[in-house]
C-alpha atoms as a PDB file:
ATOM      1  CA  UNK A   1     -30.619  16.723 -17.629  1.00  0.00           C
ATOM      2  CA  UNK A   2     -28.407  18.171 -14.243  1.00  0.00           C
ATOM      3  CA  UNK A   3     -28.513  14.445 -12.912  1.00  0.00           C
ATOM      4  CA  UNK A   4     -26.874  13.210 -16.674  1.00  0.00           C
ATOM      5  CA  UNK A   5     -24.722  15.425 -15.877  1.00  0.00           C
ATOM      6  CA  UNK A   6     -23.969  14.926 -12.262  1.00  0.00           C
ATOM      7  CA  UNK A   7     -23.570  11.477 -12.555  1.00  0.00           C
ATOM      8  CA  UNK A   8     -20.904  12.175 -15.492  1.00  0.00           C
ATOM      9  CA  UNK A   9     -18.769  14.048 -13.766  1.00  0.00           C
ATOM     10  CA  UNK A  10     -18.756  11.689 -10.502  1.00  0.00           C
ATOM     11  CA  UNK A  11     -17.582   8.909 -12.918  1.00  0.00           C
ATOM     12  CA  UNK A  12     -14.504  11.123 -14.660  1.00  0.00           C
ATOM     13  CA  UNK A  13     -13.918  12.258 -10.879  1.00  0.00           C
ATOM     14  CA  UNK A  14     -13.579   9.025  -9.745  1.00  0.00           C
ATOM     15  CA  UNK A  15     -11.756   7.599 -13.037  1.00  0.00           C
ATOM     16  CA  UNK A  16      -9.065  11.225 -12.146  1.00  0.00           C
ATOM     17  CA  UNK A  17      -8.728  10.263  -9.085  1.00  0.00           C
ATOM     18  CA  UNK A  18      -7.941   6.712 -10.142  1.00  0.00           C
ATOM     19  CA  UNK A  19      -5.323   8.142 -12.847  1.00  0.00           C
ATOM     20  CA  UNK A  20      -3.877  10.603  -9.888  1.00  0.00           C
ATOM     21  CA  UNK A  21      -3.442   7.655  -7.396  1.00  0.00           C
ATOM     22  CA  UNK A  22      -1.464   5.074 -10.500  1.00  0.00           C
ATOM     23  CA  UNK A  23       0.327   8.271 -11.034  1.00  0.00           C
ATOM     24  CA  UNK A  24       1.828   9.340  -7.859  1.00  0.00           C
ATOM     25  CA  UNK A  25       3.155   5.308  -7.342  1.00  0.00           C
ATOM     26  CA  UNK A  26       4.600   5.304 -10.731  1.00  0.00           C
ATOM     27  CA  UNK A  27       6.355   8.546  -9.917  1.00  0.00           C
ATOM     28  CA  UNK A  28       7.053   7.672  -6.414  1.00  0.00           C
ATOM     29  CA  UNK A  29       8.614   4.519  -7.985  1.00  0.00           C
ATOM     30  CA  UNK A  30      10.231   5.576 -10.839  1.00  0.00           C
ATOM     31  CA  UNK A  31      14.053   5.464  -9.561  1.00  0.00           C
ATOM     32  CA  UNK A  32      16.712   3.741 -11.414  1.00  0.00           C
ATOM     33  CA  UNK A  33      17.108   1.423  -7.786  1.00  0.00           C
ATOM     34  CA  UNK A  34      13.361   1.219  -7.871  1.00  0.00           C
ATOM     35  CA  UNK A  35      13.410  -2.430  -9.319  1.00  0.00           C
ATOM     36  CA  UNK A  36      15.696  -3.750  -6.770  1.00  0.00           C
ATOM     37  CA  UNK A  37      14.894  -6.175  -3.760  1.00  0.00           C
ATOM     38  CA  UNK A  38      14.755  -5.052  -0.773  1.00  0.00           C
ATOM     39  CA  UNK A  39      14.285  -6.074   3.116  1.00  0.00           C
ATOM     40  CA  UNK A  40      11.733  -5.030   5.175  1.00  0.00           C
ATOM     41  CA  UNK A  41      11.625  -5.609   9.119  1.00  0.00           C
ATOM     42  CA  UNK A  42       8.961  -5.091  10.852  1.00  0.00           C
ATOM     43  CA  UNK A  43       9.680  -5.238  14.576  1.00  0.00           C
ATOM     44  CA  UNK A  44       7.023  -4.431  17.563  1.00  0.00           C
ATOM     45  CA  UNK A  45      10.439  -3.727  20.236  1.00  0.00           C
ATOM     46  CA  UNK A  46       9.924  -3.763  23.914  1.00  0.00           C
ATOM     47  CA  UNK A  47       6.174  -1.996  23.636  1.00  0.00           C
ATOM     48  CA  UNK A  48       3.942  -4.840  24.800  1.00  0.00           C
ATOM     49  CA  UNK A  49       0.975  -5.911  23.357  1.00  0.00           C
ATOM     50  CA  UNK A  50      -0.098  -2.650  21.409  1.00  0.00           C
ATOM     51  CA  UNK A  51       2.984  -2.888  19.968  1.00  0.00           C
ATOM     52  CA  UNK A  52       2.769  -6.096  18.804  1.00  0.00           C
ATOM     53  CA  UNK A  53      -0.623  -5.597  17.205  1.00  0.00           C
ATOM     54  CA  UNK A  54       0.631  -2.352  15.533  1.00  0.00           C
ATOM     55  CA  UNK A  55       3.767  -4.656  14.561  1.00  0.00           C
ATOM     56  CA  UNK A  56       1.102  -7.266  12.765  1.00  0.00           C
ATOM     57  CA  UNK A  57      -1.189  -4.524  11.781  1.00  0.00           C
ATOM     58  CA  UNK A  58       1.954  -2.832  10.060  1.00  0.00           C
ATOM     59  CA  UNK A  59       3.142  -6.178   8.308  1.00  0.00           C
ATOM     60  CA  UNK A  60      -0.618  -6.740   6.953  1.00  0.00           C
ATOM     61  CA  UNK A  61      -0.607  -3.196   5.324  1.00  0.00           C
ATOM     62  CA  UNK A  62       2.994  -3.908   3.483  1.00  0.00           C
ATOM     63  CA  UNK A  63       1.352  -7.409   2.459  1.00  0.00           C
ATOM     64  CA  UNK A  64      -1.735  -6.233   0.531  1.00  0.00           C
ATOM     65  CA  UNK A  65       0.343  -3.229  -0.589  1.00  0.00           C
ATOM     66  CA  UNK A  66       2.856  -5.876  -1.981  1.00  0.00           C
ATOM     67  CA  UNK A  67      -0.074  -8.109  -3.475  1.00  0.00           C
ATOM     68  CA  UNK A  68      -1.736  -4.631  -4.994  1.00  0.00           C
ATOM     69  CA  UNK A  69       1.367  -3.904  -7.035  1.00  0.00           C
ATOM     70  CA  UNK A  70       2.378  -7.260  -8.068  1.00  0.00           C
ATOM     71  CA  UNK A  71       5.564  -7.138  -5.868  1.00  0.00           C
ATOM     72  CA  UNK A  72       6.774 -10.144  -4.819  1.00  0.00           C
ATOM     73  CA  UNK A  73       7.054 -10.420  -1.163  1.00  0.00           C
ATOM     74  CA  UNK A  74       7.572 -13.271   1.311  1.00  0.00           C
ATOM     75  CA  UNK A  75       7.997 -13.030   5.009  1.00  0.00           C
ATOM     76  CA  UNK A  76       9.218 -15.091   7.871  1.00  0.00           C
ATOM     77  CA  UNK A  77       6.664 -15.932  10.626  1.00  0.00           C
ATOM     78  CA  UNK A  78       6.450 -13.817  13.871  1.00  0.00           C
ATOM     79  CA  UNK A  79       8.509 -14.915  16.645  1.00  0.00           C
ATOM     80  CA  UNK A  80       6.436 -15.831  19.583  1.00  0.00           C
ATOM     81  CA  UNK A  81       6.175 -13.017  22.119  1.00  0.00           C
END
């Protein structure tokens, strides 16, 4: 009935949206330099303490994104501030 139906196209919607999401990184991703290293610094400046937690925050997000795409990544630890 209407919920068979409901519930069918909430699982394509989520398996497009899926698709969309792969799609979009592969084309985002898709240059002939794509494949290359490449250095990342991720620095919190002279902003304090919010900066610094943005700064860690920021390095987190690049980590899992890393992880999630099978990059390899490695990073050296903070410097104390």
């Amino acid at each position: 009935g209407d919920d068979d139906v409901a519930t069918l196209r909430n699982a394509v919607h989520a398996e497009l949206d899926a698709l969309a999401t792969r799609l979009d990184a592969l084309l985002l991703l898709g240059g002939a330099d794509d494949a290359r290293g490449a250095y990342v610094a991720v620095n919190a400046g002279s902003g304090g303490v919010d900066a610094m937690d943005w700064a860690a925050m920021l390095l987190r997000m690049y980590e899992r994104w890393a992880t999630a795409t099978a990059a390899a990544a490695r990073h050296r630890p903070p410097a104390a501030g």
